[in-house]
Protein backbone atom coordinates (compact mmCIF):
# COMPACT_ATOMS: atom_id res chain seq x y z
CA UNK A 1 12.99 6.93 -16.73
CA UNK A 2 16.19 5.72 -15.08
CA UNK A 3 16.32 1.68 -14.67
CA UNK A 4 13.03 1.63 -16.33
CA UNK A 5 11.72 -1.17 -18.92
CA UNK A 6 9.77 -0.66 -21.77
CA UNK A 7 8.51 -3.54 -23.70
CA UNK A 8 8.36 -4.25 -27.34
CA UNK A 9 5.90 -2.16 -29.08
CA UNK A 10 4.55 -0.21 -26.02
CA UNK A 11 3.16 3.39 -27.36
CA UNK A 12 3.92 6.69 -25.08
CA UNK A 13 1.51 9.28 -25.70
CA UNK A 14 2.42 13.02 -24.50
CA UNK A 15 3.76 14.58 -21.73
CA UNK A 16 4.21 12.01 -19.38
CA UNK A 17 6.50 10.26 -16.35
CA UNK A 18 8.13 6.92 -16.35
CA UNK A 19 9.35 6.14 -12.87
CA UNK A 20 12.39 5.04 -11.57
CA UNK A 21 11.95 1.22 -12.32
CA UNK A 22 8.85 1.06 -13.81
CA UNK A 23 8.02 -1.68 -16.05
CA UNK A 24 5.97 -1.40 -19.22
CA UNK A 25 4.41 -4.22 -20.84
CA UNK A 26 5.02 -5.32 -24.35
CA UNK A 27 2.31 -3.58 -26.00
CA UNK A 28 0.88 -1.45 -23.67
CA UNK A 29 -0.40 2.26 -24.39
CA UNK A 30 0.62 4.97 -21.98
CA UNK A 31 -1.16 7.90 -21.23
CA UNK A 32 -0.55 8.90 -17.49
CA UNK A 33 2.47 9.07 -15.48
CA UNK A 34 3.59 5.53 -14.40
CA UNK A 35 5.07 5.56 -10.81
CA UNK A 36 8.10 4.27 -9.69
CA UNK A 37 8.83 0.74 -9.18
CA UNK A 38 4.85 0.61 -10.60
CA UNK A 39 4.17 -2.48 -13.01
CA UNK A 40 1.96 -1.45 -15.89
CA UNK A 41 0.13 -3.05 -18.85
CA UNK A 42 -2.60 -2.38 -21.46
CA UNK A 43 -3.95 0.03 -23.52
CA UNK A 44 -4.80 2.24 -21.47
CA UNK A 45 -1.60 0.83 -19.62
CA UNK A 46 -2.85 0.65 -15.98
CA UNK A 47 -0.64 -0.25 -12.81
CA UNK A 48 -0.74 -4.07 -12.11
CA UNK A 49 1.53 -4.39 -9.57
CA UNK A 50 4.78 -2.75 -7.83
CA UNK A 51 8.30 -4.44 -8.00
CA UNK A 52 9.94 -4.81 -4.62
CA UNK A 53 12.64 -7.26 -5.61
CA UNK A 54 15.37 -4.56 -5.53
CA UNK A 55 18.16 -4.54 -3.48
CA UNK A 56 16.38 -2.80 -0.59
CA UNK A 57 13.19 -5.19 -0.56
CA UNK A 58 12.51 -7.11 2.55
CA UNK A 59 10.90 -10.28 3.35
CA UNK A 60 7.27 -10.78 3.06
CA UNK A 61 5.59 -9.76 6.75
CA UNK A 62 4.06 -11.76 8.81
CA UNK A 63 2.00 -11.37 12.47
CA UNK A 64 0.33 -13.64 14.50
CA UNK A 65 -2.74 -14.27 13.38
CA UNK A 66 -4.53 -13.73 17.31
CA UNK A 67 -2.24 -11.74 19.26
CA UNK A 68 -3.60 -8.13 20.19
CA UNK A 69 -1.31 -5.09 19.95
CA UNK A 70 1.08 -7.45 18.39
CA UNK A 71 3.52 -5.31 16.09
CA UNK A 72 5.54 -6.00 13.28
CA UNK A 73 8.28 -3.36 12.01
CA UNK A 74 7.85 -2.68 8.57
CA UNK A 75 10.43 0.19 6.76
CA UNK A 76 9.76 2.09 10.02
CA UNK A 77 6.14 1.51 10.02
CA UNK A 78 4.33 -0.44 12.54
CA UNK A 79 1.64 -3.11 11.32
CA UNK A 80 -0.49 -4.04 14.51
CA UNK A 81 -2.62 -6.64 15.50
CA UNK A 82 -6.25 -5.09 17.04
CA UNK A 83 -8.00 -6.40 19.43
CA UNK A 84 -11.12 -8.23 18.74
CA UNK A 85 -14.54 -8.94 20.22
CA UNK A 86 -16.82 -11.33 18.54
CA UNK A 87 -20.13 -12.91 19.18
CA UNK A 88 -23.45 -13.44 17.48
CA UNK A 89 -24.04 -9.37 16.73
CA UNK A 90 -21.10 -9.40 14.68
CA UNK A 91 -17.19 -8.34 15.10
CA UNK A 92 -15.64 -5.28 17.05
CA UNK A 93 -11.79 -4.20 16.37
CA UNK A 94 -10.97 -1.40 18.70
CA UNK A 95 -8.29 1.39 17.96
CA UNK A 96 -7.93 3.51 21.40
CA UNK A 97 -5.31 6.15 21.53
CA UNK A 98 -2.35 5.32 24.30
CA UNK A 99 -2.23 1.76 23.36
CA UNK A 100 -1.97 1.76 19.54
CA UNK A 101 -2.00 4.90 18.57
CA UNK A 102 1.20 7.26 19.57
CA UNK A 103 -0.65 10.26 18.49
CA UNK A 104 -4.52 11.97 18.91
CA UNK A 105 -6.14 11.58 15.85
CA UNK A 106 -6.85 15.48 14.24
CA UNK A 107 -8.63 13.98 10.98
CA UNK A 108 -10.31 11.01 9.59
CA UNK A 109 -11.06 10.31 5.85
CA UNK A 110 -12.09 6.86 4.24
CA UNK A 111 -11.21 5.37 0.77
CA UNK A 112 -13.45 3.37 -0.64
CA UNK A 113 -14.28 2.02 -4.13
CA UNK A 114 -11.11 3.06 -5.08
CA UNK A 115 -10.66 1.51 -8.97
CA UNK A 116 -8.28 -1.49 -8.72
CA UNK A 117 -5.88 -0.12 -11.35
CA UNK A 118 -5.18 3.10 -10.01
CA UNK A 119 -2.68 3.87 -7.32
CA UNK A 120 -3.37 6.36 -4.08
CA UNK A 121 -0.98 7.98 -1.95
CA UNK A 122 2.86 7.58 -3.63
CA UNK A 123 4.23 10.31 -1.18
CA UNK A 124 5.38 11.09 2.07
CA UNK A 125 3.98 13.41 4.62
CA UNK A 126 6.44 15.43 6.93
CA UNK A 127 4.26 15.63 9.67
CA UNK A 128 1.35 13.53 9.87
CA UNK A 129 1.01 9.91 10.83
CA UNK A 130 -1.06 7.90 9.29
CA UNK A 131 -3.20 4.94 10.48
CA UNK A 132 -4.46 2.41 7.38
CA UNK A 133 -7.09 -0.47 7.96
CA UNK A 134 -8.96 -2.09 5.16
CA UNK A 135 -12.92 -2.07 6.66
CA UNK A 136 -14.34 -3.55 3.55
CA UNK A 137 -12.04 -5.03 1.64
CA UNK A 138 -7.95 -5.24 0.60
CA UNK A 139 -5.34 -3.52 -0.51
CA UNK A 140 -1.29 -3.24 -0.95
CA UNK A 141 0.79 -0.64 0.35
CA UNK A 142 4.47 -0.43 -0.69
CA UNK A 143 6.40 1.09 1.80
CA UNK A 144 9.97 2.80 1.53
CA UNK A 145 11.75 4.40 4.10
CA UNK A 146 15.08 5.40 1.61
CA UNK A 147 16.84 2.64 2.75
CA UNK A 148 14.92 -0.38 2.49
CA UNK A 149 11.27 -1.61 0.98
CA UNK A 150 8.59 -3.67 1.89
CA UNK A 151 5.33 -4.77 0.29
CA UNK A 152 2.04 -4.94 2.97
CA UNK A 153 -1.33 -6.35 1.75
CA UNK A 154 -4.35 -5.72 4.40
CA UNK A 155 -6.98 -7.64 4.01
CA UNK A 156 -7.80 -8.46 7.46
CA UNK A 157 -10.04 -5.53 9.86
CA UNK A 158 -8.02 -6.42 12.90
CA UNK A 159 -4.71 -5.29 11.14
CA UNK A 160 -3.36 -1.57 11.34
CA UNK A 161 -0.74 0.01 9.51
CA UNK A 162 0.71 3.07 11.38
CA UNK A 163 3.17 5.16 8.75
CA UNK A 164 5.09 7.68 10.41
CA UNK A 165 6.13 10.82 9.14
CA UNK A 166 9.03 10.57 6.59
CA UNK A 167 8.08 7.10 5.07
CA UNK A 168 6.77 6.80 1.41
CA UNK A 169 3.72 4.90 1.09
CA UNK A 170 1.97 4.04 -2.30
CA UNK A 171 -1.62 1.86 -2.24
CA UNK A 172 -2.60 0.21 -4.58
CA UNK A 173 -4.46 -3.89 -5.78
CA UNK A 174 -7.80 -2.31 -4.14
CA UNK A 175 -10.43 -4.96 -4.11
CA UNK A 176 -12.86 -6.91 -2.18
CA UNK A 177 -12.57 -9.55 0.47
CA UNK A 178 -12.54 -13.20 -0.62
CA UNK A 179 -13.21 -14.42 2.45
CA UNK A 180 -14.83 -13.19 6.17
């Protein structure tokens, strides 16, 4: 619970984790382990957002909005720009491994309706890369490489996120697209 904030009259039932920085809301009820850094509220509380406005955070990310196989650095991680093929029968974003991908793929899994106020992921793998696109809809990834944080929202099929091994990645704000 080190650097964490509880608010006024927030209950903490049982056995449970406060992460380092976490932020309870005045009045919230907590049942589960909050993650670090994780912004919660409610009763049950529920995670509402992440706080990357520490020390290590970076600036918000941006890529060019038509550029394939442009790439952006992000904590070590790489978000790319696809490339894309439209016409009448719809939208194609292609992912071909050699010119995005520095590794063969050995397994592919898919989240989907993943509740918005739960979190996914908050670890690090030692090994495996991973590759994240939002198909269907959005969500926010905070990424931490020990030294330095940074906050990615995908919304957008044509972006990847490639995590290498050794980087922390937590998802979370799952939703649906806005806009096509």
């Amino acid at each position: 619970m080190r650097g964490a904030v509880i608010g006024t009259g927030a209950v903490v039932h049982g056995p449970v984790t406060i992460g380092v920085g976490a932020v309870v809301g005045a009045g919230s009820v907590v049942i589960n382990d909050v993650p670090a850094r994780a912004i919660v509220r409610g009763n049950p509380a529920v995670v509402v957002d992440y706080t990357v406005d520490d020390e290590r955070a970076s600036a918000p990310v941006v890529i060019p909005p038509s550029e394939p196989f442009a790439a952006v650095d992000v904590c070590g991680a790489r978000l790319v720009r696809l490339p894309e093929f439209s016409e009448l029968r719809g939208h194609l974003a292609v992912v071909q491994v050699g010119d995005v991908l520095p590794f063969a793929p050995q397994r592919v899994f898919f989240t989907y309706r993943a509740p918005n106020e739960r979190t996914r992921g908050s670890h690090a793998h030692r090994t495996l890369h991973e590759c994240l696109i939002a198909t269907g809809g959005r969500l926010t990834v905070v990424i931490d490489n020990g030294a330095e944080r940074a906050q990615v929202t995908l919304e957008d099929p044509t972006l990847m996120l490639h995590i290498p091994p050794g980087r922390w990645a937590t998802l979370y704000a799952f939703g649906t697209y806005t806009t096509l």
